[in-house]
C-alpha atoms as a PDB file:
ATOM      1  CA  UNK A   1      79.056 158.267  54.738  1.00  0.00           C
ATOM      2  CA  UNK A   2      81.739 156.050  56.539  1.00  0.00           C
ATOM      3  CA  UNK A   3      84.899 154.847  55.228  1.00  0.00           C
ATOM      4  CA  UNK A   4      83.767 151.173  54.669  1.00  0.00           C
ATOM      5  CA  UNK A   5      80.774 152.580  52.354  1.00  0.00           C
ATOM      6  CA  UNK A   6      83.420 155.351  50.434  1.00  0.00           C
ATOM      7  CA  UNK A   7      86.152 153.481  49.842  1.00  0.00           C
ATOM      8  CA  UNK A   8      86.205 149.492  50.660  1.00  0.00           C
ATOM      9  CA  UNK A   9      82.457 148.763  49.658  1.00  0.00           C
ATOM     10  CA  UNK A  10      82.859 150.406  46.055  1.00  0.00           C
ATOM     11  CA  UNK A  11      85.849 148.336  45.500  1.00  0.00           C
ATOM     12  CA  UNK A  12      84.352 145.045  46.456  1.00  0.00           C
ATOM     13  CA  UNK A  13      81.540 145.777  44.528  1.00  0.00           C
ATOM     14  CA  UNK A  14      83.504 146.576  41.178  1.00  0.00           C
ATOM     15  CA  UNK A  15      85.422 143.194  41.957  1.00  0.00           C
ATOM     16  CA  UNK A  16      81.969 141.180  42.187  1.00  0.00           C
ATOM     17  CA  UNK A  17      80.333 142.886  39.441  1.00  0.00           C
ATOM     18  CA  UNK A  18      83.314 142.709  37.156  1.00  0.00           C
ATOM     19  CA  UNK A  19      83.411 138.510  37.595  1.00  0.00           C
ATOM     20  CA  UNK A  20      83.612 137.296  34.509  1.00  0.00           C
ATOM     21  CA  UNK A  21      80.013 135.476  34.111  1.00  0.00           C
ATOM     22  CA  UNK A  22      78.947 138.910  34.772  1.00  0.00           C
ATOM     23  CA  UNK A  23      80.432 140.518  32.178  1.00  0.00           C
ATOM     24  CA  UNK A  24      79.848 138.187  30.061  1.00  0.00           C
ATOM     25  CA  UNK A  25      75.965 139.056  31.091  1.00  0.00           C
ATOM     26  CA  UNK A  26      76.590 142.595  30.228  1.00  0.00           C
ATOM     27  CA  UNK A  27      77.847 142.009  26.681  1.00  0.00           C
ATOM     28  CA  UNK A  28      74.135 140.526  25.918  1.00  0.00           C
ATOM     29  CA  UNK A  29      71.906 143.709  26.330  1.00  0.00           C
ATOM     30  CA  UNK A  30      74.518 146.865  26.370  1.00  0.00           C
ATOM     31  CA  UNK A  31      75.250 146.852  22.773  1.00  0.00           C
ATOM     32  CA  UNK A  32      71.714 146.929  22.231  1.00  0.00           C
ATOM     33  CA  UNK A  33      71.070 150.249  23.291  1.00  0.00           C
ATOM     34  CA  UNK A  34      70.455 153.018  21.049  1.00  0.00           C
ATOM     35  CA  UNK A  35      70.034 157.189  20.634  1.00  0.00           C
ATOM     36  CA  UNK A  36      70.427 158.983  24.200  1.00  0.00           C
ATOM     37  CA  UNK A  37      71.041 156.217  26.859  1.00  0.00           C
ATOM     38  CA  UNK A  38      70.036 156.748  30.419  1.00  0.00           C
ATOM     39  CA  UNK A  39      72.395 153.994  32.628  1.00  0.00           C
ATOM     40  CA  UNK A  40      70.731 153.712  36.454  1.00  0.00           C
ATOM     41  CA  UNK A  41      73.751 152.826  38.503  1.00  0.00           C
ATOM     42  CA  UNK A  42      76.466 153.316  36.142  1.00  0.00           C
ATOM     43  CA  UNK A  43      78.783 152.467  39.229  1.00  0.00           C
ATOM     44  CA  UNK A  44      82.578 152.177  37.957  1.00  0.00           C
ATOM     45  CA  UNK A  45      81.908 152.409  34.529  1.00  0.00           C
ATOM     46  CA  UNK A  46      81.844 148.650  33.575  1.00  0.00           C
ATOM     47  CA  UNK A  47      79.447 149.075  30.823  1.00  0.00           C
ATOM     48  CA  UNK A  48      81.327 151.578  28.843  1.00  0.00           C
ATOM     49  CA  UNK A  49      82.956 149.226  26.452  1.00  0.00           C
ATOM     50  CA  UNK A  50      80.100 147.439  25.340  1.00  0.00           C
ATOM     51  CA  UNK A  51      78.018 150.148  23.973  1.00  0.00           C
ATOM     52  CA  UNK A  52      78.173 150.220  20.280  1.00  0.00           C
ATOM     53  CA  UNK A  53      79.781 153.929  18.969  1.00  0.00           C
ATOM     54  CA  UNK A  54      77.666 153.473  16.142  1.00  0.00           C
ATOM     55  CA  UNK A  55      74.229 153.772  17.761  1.00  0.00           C
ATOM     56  CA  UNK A  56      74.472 155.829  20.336  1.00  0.00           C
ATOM     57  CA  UNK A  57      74.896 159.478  21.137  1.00  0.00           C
ATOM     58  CA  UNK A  58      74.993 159.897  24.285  1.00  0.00           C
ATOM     59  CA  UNK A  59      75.290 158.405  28.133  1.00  0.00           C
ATOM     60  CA  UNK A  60      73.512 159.876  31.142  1.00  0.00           C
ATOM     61  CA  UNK A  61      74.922 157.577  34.011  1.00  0.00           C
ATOM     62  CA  UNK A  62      72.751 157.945  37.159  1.00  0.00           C
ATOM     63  CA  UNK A  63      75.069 157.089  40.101  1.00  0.00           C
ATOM     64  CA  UNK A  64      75.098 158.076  43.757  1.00  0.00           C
ATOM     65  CA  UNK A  65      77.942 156.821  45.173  1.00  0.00           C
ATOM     66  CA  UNK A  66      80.983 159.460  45.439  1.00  0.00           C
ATOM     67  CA  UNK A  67      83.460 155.843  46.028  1.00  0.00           C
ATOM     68  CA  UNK A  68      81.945 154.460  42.607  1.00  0.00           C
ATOM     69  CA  UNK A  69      81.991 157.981  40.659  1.00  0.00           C
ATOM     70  CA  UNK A  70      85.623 158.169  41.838  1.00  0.00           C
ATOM     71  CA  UNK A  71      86.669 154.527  40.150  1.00  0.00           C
ATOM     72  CA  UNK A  72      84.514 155.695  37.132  1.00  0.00           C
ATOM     73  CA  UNK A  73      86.599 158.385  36.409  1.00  0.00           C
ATOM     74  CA  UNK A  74      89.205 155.589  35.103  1.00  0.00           C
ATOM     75  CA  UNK A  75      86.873 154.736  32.100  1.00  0.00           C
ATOM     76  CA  UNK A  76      86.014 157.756  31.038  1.00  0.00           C
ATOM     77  CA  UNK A  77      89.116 158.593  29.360  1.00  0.00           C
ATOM     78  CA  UNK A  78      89.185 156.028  27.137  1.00  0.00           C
ATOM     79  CA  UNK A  79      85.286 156.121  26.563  1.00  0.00           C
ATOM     80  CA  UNK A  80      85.313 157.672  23.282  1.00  0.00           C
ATOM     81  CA  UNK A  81      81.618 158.608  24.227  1.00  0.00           C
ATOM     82  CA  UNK A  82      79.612 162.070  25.556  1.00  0.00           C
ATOM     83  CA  UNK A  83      79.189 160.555  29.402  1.00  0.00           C
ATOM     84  CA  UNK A  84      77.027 162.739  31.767  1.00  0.00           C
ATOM     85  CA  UNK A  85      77.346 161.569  35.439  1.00  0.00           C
ATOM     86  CA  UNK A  86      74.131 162.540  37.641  1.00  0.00           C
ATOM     87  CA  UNK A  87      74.930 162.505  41.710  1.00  0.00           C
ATOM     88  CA  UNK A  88      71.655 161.408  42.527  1.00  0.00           C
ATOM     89  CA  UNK A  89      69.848 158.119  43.323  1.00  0.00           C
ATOM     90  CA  UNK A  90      67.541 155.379  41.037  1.00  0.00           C
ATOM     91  CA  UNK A  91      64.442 157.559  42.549  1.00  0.00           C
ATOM     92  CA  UNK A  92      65.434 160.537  41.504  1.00  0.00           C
ATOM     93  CA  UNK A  93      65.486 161.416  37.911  1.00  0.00           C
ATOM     94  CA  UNK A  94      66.090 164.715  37.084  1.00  0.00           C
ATOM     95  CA  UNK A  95      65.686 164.514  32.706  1.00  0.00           C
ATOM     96  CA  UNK A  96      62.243 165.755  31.186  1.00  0.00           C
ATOM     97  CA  UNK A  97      59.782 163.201  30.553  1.00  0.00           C
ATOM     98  CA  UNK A  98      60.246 161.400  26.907  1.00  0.00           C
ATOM     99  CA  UNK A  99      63.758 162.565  26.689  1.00  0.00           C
ATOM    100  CA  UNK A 100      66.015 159.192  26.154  1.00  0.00           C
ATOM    101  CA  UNK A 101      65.738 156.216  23.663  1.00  0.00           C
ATOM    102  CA  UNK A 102      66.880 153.672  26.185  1.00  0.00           C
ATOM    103  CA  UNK A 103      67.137 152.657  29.726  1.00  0.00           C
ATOM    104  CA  UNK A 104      70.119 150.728  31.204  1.00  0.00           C
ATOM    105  CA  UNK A 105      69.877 148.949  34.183  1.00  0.00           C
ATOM    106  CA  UNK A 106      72.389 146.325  35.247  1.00  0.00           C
ATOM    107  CA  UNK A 107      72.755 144.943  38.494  1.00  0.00           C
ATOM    108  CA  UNK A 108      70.819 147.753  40.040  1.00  0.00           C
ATOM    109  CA  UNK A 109      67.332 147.012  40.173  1.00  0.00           C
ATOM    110  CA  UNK A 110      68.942 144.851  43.361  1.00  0.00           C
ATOM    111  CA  UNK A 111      70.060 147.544  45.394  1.00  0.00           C
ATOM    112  CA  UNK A 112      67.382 150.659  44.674  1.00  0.00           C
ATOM    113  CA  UNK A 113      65.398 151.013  47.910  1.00  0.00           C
ATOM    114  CA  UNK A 114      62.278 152.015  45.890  1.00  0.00           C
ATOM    115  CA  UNK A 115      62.919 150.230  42.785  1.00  0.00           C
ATOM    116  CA  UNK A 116      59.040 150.542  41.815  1.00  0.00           C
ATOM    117  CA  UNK A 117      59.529 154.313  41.881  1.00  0.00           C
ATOM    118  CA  UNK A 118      62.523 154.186  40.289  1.00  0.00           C
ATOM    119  CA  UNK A 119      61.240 152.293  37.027  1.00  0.00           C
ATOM    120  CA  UNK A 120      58.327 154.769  37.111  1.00  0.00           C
ATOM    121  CA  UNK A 121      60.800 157.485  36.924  1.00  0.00           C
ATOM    122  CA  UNK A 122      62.558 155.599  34.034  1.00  0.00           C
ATOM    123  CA  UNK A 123      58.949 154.694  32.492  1.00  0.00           C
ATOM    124  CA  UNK A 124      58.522 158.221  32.292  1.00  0.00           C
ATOM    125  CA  UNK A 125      61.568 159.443  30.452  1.00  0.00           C
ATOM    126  CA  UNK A 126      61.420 156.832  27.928  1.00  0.00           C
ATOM    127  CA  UNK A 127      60.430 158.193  24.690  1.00  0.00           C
ATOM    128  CA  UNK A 128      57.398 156.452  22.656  1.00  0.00           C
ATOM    129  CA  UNK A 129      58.757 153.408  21.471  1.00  0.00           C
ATOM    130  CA  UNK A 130      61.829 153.039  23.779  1.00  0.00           C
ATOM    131  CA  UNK A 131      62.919 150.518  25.571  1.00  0.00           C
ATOM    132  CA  UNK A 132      64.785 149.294  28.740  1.00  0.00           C
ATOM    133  CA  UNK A 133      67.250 146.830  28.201  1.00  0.00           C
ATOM    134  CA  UNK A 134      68.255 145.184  32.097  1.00  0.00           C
ATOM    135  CA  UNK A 135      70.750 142.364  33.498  1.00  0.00           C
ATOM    136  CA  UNK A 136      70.135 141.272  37.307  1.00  0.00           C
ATOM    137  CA  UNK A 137      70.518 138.743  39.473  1.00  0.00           C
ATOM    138  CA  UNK A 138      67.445 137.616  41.600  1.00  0.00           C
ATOM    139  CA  UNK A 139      64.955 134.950  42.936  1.00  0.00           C
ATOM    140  CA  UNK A 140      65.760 132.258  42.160  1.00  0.00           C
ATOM    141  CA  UNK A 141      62.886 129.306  41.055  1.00  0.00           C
ATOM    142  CA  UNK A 142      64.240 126.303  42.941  1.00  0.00           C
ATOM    143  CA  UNK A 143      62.230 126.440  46.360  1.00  0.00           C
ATOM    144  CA  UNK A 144      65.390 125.084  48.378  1.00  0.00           C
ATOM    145  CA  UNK A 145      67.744 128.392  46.875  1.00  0.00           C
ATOM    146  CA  UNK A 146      64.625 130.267  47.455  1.00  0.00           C
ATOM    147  CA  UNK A 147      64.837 129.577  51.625  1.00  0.00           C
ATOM    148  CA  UNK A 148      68.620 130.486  51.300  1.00  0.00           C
ATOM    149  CA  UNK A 149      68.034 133.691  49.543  1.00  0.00           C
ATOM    150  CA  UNK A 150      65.451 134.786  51.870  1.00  0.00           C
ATOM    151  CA  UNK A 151      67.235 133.483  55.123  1.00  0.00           C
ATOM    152  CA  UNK A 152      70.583 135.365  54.231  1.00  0.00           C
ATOM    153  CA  UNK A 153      68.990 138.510  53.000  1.00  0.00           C
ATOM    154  CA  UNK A 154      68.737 140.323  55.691  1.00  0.00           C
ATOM    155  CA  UNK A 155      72.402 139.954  57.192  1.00  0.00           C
ATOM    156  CA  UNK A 156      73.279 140.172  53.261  1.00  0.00           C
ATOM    157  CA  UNK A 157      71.732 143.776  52.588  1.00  0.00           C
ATOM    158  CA  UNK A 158      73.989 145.490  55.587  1.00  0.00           C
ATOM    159  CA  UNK A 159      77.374 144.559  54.372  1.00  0.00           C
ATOM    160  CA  UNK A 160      76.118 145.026  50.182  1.00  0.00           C
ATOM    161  CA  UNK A 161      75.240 148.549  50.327  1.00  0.00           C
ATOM    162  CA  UNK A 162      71.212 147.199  50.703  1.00  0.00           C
ATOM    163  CA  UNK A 163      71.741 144.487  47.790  1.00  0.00           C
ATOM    164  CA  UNK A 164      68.840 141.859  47.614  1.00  0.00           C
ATOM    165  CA  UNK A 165      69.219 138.356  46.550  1.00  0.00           C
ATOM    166  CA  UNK A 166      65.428 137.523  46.385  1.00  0.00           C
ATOM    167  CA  UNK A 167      64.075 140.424  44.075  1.00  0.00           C
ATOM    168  CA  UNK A 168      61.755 138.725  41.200  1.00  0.00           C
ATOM    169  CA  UNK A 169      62.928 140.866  38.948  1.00  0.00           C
ATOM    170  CA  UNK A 170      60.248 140.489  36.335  1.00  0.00           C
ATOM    171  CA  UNK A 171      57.221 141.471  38.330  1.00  0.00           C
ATOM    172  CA  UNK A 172      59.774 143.990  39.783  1.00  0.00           C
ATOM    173  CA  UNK A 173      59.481 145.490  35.976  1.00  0.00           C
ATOM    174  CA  UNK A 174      55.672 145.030  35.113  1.00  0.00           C
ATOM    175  CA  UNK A 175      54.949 146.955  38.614  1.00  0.00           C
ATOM    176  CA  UNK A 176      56.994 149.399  37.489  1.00  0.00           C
ATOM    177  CA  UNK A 177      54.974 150.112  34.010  1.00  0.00           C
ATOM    178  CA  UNK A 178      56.464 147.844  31.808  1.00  0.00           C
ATOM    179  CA  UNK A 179      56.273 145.014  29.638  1.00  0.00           C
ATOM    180  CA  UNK A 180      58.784 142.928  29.468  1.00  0.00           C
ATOM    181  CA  UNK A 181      59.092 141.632  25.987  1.00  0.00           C
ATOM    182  CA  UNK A 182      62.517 139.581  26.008  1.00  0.00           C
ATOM    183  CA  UNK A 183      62.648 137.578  29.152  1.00  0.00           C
ATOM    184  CA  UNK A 184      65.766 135.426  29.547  1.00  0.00           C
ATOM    185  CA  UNK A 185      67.178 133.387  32.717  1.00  0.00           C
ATOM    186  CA  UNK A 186      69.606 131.181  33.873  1.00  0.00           C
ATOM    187  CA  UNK A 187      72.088 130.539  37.032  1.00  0.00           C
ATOM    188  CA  UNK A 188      75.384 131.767  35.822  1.00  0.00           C
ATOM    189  CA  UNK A 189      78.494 130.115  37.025  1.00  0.00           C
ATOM    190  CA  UNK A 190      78.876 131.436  40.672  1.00  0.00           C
ATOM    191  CA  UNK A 191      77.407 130.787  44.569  1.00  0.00           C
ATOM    192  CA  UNK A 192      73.374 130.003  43.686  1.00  0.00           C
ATOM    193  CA  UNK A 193      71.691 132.091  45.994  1.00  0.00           C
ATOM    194  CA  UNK A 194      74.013 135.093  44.517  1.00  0.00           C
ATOM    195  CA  UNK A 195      74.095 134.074  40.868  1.00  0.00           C
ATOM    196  CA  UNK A 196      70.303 133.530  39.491  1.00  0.00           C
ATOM    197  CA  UNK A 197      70.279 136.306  36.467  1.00  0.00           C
ATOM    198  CA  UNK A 198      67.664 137.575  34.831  1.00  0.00           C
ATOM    199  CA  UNK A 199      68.036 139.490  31.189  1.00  0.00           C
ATOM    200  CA  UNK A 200      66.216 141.073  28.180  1.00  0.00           C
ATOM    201  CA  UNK A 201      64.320 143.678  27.540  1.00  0.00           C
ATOM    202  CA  UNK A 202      61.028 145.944  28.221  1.00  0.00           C
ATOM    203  CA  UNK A 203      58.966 148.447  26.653  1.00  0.00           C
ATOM    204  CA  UNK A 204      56.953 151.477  28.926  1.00  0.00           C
ATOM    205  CA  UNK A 205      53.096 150.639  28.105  1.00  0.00           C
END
């Protein structure tokens, strides 16, 4: 790992994801979780404050990046929750099948090289009756964004740590083993090939 990818590209990252529209995006499906959380991509932390004391018990926060763990370490303090950071990637899941309430995924499903065998790895922890609650940005449905998306992904993904802009997030989920049964969209305020967000939530059939 270079010193762009340890130290400058967590930083820019925290700034982008930290925009306001985005956490604005957050607020809508974090408090919703419930019981023993698994986050994918917990990355600085930025969903800490939004999860509601009252319902959960505990965070397992999936994150691979050393540069993101590091700024993380800032909200944990202040938490007032039992946080459990796992060094490894959205593939690799290490908790027993059936073991977690709820699945957090924000502004991840973007970035995971495999994402199909990453949901299958959270389809399979998921307890009977649990549910992932997600918030990403992705295709876009107006055909014009559409050609921008795909024309600047490629030159897009080198300098984002492998973020995609043209993910359809929703067939993304089903392919993954899930149903999605709370599907909401809109552009938020922001460039329109980046800012194309996706929300709700899904349950592991």
């Amino acid at each position: 790992m270079g010193f762009y990818d340890r130290h400058i590209l967590p930083r820019a990252i925290n700034i982008a994801c930290s925009s306001k529209p985005n956490m604005k995006q957050r607020e809508k499906v974090v408090p919703l979780a419930e019981g023993e959380v698994l986050e994918i991509g917990m990355g600085s932390g930025l969903n800490l404050g939004f999860y509601d004391r009252n319902k959960v018990r505990k965070v397992w926060g999936l994150e691979p990046s050393e540069g993101m763990r590091q700024l993380a370490r800032k909200n944990f303090d202040g938490a007032d929750l039992e946080i459990e950071v796992i060094d490894l990637p959205g593939e690799e899941i290490p908790l027993d099948t059936n073991s977690v309430d709820t699945v957090v995924v924000t502004y991840t499903l973007c970035t995971i090289p495999d994402a199909r065998r990453a949901l299958h790895g959270m389809h399979r922890v998921l307890r009977p009756g649990g549910k992932l609650l997600f918030c990403e940005h992705g295709l876009a449905p107006d055909e014009a964004v559409q050609k921008w998306q795909n024309r600047i992904n490629p030159a897009w993904r080198m300098f984002s740590g492998g973020c995609n802009v043209n993910r359809d997030i929703p067939d993304l989920l089903q392919s993954g083993g899930f149903r999605v049964d709370v599907d909401e969209r809109m552009y938020i305020p922001g460039v329109r090939v980046l800012s194309y967000n996706y929300w709700g939530s899904a349950i592991a059939d």
